[in-house]
PDB file of N, CA and C in Angstrom:
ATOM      1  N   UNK A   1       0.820  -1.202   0.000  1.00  0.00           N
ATOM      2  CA  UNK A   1       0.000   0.000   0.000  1.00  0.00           C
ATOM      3  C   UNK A   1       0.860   1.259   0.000  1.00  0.00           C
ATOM      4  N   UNK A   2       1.900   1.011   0.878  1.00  0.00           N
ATOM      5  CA  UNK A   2       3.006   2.465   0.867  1.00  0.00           C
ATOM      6  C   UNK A   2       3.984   2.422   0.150  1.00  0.00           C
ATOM      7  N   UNK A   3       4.194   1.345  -0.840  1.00  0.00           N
ATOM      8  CA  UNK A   3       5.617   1.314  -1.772  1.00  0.00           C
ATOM      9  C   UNK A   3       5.379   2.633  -2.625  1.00  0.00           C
ATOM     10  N   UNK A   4       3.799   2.757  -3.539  1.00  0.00           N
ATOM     11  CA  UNK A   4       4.392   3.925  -4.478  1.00  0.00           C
ATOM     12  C   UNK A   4       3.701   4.971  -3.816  1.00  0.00           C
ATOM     13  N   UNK A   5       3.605   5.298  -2.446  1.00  0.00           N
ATOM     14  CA  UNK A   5       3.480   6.764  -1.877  1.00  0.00           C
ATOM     15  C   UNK A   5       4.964   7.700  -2.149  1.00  0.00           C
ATOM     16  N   UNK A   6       4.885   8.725  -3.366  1.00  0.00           N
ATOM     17  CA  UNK A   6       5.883   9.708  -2.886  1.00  0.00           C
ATOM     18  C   UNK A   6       5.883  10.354  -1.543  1.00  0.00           C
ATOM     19  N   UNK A   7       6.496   9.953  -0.705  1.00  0.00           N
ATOM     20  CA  UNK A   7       6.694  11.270   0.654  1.00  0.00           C
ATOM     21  C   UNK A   7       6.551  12.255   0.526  1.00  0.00           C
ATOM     22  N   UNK A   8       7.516  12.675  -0.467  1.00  0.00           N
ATOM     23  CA  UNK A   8       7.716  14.198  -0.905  1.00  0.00           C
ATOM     24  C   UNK A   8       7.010  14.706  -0.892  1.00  0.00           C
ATOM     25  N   UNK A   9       6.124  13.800  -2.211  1.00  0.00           N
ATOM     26  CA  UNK A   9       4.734  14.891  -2.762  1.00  0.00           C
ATOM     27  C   UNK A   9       3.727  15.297  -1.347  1.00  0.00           C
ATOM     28  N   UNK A  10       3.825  14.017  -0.933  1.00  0.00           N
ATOM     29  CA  UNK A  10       2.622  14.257   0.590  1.00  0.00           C
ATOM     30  C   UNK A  10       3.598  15.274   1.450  1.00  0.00           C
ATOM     31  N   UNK A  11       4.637  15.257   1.611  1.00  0.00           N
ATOM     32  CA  UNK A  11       5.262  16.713   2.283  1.00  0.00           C
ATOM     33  C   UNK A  11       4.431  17.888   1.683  1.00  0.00           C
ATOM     34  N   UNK A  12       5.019  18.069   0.538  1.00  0.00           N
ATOM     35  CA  UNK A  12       3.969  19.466  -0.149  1.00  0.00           C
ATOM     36  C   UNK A  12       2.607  19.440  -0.122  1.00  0.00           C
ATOM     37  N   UNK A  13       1.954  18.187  -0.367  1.00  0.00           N
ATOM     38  CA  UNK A  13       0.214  18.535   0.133  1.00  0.00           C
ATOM     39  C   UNK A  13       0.245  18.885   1.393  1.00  0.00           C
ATOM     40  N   UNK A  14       0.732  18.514   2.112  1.00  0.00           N
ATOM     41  CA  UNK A  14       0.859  18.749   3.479  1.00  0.00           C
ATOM     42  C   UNK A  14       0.947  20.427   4.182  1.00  0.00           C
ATOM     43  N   UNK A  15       2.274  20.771   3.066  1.00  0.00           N
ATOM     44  CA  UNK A  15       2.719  22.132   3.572  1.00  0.00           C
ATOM     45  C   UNK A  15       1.588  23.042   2.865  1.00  0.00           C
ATOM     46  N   UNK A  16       0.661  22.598   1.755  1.00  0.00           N
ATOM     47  CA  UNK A  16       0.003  23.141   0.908  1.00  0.00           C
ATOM     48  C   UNK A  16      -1.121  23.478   2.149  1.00  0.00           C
ATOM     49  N   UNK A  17      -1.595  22.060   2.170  1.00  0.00           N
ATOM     50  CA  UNK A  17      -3.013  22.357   3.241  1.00  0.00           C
ATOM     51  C   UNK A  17      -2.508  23.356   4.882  1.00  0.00           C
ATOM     52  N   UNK A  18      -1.289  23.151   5.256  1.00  0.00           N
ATOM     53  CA  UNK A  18      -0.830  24.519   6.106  1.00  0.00           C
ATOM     54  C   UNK A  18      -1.299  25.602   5.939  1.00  0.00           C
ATOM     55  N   UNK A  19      -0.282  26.108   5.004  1.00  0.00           N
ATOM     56  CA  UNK A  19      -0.530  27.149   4.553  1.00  0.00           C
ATOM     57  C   UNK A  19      -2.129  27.714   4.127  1.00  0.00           C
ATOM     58  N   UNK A  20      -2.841  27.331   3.461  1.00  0.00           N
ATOM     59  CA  UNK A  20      -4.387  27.276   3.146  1.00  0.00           C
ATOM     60  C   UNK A  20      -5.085  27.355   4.772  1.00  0.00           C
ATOM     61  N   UNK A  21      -4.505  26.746   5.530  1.00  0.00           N
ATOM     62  CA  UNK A  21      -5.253  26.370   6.627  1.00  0.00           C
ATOM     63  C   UNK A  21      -5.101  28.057   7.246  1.00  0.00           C
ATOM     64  N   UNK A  22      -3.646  28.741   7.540  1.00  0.00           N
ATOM     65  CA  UNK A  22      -3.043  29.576   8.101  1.00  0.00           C
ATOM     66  C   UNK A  22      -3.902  30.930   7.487  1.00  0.00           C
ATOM     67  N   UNK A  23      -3.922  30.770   6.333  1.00  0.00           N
ATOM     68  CA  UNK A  23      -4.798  32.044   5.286  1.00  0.00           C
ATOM     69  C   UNK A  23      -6.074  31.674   5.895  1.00  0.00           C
ATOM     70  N   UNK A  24      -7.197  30.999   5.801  1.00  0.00           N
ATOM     71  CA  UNK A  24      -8.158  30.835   6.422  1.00  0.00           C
ATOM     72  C   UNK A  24      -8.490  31.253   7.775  1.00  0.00           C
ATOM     73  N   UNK A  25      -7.343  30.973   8.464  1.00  0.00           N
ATOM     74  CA  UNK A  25      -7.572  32.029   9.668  1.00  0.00           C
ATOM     75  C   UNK A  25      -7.394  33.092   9.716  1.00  0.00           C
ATOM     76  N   UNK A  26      -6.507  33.851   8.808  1.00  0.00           N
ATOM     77  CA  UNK A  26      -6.313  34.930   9.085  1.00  0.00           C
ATOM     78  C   UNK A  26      -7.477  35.677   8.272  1.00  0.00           C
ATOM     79  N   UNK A  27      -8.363  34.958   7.237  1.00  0.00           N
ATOM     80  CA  UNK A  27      -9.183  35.540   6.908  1.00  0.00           C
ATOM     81  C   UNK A  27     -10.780  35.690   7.665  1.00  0.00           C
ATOM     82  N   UNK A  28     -10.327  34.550   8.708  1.00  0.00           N
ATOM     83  CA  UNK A  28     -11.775  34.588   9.638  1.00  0.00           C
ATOM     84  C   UNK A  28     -11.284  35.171  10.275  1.00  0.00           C
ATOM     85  N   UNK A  29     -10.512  35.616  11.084  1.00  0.00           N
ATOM     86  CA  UNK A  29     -10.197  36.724  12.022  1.00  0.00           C
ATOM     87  C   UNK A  29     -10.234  38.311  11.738  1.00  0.00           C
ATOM     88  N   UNK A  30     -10.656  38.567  10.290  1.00  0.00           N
ATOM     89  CA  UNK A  30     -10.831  39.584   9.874  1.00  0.00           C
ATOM     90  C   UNK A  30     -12.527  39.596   9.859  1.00  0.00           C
ATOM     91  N   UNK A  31     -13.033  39.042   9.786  1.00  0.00           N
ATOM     92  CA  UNK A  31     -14.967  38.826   9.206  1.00  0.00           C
ATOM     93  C   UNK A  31     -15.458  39.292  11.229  1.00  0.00           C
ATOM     94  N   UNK A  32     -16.586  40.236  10.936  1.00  0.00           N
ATOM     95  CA  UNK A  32     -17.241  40.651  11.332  1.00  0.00           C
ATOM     96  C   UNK A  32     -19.030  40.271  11.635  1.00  0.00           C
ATOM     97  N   UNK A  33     -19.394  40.045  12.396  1.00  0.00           N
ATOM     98  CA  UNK A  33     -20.768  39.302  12.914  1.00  0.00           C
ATOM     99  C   UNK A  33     -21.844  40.107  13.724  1.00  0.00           C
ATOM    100  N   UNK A  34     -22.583  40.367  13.154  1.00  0.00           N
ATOM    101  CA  UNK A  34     -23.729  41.113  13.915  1.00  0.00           C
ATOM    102  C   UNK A  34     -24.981  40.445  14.185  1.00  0.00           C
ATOM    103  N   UNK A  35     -25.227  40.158  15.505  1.00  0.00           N
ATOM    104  CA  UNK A  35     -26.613  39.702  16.000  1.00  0.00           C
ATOM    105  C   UNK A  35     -27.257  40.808  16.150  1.00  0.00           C
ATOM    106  N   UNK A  36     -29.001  40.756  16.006  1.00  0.00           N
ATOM    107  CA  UNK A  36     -29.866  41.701  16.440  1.00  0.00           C
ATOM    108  C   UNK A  36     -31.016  40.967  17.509  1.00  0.00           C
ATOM    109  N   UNK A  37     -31.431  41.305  18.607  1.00  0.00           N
ATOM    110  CA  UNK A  37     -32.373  41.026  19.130  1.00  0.00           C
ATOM    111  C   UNK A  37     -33.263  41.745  19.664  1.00  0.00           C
ATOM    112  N   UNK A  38     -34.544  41.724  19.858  1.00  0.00           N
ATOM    113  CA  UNK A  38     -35.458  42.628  20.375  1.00  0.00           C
ATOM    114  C   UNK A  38     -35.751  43.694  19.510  1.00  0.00           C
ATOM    115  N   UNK A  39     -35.841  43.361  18.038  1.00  0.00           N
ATOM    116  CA  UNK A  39     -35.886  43.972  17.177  1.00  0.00           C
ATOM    117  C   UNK A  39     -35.220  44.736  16.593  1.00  0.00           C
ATOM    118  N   UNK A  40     -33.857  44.774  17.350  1.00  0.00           N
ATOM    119  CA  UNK A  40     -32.471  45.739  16.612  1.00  0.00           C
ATOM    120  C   UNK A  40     -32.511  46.380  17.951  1.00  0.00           C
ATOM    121  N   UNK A  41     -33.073  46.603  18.955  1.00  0.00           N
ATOM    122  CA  UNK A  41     -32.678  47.442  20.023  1.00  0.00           C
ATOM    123  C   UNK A  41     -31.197  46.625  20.731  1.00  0.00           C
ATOM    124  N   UNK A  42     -30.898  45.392  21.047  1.00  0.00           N
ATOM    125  CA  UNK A  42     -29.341  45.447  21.258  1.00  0.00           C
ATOM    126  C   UNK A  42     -28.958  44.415  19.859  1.00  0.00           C
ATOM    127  N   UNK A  43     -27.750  44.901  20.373  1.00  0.00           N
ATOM    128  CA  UNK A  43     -26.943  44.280  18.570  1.00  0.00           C
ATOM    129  C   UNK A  43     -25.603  44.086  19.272  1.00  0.00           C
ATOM    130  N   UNK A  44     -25.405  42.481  18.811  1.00  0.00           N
ATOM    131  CA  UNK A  44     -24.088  42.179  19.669  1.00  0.00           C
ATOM    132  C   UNK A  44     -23.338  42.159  18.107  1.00  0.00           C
ATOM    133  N   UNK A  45     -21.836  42.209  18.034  1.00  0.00           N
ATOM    134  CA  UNK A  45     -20.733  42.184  17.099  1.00  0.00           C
ATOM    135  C   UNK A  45     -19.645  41.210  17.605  1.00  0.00           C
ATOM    136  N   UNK A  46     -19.158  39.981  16.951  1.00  0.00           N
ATOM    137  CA  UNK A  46     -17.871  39.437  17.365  1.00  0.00           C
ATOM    138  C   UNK A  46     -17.052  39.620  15.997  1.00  0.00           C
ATOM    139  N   UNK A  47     -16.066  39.362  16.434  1.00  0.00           N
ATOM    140  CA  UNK A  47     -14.870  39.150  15.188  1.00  0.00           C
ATOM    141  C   UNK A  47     -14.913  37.714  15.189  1.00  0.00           C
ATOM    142  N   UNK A  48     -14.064  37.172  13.942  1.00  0.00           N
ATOM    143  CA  UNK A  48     -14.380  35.604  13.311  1.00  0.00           C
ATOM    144  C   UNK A  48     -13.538  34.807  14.455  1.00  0.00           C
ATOM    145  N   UNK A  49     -13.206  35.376  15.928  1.00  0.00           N
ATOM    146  CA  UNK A  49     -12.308  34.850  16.723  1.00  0.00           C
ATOM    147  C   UNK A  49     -13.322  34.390  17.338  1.00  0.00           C
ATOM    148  N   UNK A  50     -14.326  35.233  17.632  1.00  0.00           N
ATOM    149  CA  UNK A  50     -15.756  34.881  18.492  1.00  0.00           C
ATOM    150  C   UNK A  50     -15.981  36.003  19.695  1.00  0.00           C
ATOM    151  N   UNK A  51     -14.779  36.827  19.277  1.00  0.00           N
ATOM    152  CA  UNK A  51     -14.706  37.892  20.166  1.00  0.00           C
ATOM    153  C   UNK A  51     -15.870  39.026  20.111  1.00  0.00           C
ATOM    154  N   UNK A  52     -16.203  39.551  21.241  1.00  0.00           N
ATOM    155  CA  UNK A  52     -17.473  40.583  21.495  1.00  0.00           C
ATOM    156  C   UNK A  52     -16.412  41.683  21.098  1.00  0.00           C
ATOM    157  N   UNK A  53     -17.017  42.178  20.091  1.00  0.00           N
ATOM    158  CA  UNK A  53     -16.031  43.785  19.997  1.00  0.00           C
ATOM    159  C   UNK A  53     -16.763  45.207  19.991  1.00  0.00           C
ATOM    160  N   UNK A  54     -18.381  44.872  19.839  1.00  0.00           N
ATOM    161  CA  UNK A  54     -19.307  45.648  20.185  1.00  0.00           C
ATOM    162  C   UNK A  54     -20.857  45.521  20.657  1.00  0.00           C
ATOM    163  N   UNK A  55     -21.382  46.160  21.228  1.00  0.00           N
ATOM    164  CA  UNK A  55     -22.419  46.023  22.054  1.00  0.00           C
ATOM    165  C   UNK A  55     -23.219  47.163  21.868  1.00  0.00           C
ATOM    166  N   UNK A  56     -24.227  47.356  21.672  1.00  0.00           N
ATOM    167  CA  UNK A  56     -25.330  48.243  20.787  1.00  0.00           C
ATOM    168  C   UNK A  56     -26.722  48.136  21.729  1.00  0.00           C
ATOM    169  N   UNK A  57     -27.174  49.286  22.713  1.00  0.00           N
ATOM    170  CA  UNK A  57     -28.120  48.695  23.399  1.00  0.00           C
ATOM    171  C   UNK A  57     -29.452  50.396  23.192  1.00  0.00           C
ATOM    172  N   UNK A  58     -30.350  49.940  23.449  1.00  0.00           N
ATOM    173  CA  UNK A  58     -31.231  51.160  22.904  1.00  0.00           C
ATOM    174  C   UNK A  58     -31.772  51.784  24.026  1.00  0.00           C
ATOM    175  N   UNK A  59     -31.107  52.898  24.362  1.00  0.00           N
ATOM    176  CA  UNK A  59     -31.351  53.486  25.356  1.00  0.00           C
ATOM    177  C   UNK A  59     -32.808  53.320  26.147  1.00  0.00           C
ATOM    178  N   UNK A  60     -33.674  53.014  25.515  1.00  0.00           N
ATOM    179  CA  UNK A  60     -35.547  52.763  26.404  1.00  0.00           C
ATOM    180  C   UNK A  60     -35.040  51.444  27.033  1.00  0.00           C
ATOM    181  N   UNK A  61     -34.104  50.360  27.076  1.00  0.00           N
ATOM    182  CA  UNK A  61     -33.823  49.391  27.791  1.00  0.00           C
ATOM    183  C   UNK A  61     -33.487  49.595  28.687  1.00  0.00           C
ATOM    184  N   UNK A  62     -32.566  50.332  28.801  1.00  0.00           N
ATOM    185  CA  UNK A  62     -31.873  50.972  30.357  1.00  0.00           C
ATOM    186  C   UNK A  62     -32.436  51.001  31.397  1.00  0.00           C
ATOM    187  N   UNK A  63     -33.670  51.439  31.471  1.00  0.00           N
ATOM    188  CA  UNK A  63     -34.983  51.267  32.838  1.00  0.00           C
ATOM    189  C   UNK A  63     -35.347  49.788  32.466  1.00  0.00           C
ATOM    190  N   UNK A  64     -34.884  48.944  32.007  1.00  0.00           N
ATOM    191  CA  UNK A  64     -35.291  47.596  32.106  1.00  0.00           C
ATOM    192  C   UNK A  64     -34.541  46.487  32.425  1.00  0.00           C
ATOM    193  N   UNK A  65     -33.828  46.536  33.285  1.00  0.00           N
ATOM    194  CA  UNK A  65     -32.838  45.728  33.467  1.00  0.00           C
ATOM    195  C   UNK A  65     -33.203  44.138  33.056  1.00  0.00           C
ATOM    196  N   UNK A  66     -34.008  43.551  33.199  1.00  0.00           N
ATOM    197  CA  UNK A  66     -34.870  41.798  32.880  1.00  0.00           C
ATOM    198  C   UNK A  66     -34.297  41.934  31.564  1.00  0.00           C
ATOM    199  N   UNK A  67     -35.509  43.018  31.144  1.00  0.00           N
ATOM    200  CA  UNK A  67     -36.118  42.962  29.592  1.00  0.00           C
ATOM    201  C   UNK A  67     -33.967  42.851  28.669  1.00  0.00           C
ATOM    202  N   UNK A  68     -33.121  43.709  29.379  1.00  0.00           N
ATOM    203  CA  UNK A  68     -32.287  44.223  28.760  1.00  0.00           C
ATOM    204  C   UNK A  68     -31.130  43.111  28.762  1.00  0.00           C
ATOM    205  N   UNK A  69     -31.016  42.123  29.701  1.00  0.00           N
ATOM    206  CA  UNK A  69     -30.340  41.091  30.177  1.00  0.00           C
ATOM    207  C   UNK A  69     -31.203  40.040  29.096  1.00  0.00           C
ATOM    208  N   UNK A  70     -32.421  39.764  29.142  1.00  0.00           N
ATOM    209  CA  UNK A  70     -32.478  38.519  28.230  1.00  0.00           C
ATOM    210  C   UNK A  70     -32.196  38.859  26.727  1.00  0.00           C
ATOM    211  N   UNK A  71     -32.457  40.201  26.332  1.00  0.00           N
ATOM    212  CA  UNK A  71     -32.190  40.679  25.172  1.00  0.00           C
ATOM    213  C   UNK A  71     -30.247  40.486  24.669  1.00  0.00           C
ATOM    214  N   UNK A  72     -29.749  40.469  25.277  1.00  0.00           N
ATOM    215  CA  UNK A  72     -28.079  40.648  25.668  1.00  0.00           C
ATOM    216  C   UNK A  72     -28.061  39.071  25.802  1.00  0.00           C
ATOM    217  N   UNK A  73     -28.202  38.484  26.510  1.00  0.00           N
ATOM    218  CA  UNK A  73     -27.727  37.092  26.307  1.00  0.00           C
ATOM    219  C   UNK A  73     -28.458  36.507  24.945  1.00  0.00           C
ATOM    220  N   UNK A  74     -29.462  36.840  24.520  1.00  0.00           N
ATOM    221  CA  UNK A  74     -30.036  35.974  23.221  1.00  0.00           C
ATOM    222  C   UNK A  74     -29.063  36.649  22.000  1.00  0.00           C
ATOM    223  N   UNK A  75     -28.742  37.858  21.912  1.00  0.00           N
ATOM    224  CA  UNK A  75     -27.580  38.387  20.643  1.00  0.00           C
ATOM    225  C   UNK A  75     -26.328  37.634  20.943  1.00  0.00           C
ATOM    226  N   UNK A  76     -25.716  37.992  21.876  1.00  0.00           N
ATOM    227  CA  UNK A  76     -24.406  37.367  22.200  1.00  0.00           C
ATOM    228  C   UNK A  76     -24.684  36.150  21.783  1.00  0.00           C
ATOM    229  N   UNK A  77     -25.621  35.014  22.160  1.00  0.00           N
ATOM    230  CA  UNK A  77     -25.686  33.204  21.387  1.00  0.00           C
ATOM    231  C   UNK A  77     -25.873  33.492  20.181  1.00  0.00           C
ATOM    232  N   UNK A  78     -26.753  33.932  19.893  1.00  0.00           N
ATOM    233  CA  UNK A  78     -26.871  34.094  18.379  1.00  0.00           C
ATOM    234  C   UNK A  78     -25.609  34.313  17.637  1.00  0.00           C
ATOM    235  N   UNK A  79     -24.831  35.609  17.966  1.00  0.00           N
ATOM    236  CA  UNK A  79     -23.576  35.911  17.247  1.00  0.00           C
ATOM    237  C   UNK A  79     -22.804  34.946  17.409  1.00  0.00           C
ATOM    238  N   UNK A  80     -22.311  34.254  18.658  1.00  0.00           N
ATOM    239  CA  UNK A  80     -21.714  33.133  18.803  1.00  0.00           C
ATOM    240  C   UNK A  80     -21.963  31.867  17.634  1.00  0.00           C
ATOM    241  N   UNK A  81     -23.639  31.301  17.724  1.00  0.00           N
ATOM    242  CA  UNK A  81     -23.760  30.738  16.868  1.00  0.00           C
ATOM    243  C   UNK A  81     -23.210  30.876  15.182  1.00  0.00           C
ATOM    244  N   UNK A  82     -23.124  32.393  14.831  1.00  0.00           N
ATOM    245  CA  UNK A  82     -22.901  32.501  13.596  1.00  0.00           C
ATOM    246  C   UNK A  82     -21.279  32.461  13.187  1.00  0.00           C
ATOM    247  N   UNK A  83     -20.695  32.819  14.304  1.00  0.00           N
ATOM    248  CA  UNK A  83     -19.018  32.705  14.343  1.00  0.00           C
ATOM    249  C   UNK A  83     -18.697  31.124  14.402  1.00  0.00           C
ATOM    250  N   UNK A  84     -19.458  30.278  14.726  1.00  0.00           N
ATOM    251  CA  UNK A  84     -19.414  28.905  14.719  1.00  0.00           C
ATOM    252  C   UNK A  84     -19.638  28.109  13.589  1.00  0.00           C
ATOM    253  N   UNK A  85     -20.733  28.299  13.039  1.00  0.00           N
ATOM    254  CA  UNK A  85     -21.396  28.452  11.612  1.00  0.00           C
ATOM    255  C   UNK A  85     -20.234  28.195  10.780  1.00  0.00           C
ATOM    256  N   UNK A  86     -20.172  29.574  10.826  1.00  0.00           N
ATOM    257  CA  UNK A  86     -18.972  30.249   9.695  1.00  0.00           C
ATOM    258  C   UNK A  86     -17.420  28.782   9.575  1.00  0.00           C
ATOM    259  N   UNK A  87     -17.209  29.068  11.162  1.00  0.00           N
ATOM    260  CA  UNK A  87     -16.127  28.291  11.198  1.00  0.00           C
ATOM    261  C   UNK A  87     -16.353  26.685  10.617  1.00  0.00           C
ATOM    262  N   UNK A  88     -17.255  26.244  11.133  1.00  0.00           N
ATOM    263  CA  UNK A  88     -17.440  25.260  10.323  1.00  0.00           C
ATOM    264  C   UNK A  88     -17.211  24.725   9.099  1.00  0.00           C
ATOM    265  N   UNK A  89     -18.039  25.476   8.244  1.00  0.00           N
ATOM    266  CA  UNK A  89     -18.347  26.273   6.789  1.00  0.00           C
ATOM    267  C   UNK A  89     -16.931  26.318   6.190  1.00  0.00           C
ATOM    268  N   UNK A  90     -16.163  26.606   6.599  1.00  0.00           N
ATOM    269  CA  UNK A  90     -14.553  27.473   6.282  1.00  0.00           C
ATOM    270  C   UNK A  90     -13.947  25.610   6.662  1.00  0.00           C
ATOM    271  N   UNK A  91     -14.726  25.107   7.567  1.00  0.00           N
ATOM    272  CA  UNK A  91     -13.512  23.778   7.896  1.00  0.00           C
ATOM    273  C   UNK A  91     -13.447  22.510   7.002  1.00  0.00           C
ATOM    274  N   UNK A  92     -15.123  23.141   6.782  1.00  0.00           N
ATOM    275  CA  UNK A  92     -15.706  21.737   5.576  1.00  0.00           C
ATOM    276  C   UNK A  92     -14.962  22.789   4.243  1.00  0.00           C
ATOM    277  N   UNK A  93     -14.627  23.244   3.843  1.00  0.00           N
ATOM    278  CA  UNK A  93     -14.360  24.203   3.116  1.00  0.00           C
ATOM    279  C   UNK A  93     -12.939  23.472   2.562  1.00  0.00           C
ATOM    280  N   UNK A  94     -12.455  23.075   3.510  1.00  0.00           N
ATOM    281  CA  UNK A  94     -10.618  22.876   3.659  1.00  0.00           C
ATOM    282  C   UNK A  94     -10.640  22.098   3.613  1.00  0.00           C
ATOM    283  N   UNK A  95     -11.495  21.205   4.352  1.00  0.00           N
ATOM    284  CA  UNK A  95     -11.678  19.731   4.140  1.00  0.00           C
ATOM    285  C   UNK A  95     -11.991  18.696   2.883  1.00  0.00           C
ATOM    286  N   UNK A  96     -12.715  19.429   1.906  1.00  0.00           N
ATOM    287  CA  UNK A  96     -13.570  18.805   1.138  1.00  0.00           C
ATOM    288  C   UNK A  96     -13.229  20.501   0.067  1.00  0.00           C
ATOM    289  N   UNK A  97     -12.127  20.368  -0.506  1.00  0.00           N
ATOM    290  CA  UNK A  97     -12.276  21.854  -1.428  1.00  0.00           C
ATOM    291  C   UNK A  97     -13.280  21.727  -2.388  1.00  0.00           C
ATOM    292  N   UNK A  98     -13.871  20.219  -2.932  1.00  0.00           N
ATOM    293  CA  UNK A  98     -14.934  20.156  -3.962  1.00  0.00           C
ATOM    294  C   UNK A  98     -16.308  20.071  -3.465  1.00  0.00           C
ATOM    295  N   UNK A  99     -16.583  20.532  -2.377  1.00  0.00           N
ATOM    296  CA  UNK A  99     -17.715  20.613  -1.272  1.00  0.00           C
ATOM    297  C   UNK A  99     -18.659  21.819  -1.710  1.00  0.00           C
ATOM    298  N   UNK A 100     -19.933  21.586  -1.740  1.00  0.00           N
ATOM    299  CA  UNK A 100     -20.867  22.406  -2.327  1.00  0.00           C
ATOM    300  C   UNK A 100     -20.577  23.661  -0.944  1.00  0.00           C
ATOM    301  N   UNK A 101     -21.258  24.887  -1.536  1.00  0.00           N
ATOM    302  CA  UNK A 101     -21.220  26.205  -0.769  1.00  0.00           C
ATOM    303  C   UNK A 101     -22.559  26.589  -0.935  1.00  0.00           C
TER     304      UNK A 101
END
């Protein structure tokens, strides 16, 4: 089964799928994610890291502390979910380059 494996060549697929792998992150770490909940009154933002980098809340919430807390945890999952998504998406992506989109 391993007599006519070139090494080599599997070295370079190897260093190939690296590299591809390395660009892929650096291109999800650039992509931007916006959840809306409560109709756009808060709006959570992560970067493709999953990081919270902004928080958007509509001032009539402020006297609502409940209302403003479940609104804030349902964006934040949501955005989470979509930074997950994504990553996925990007893994089957690498995985399977002839993989439907």
């Amino acid at each position: 089964m391993f007599e006519k494996m070139d090494l080599g060549e599997l070295g370079k697929v190897f260093e190939e799928i690296q590299e591809k792998a390395k660009r892929l992150q650096e291109e999800q770490e650039k992509k931007i994610f916006t959840a809306k909940s409560g109709g756009g009154m808060v709006k959570v933002s992560a970067n493709g890291k999953g990081e919270v980098i902004d928080i958007d809340i509509d001032d009539s919430l402020l006297e609502d502390k409940e209302s403003l807390e479940i609104l804030l945890l349902s964006a934040i999952n949501d955005v989470y979910k979509m930074v997950e998504e994504d990553k996925q998406k990007s893994a089957m992506g690498l995985i399977n380059p002839f993989g439907t989109k």
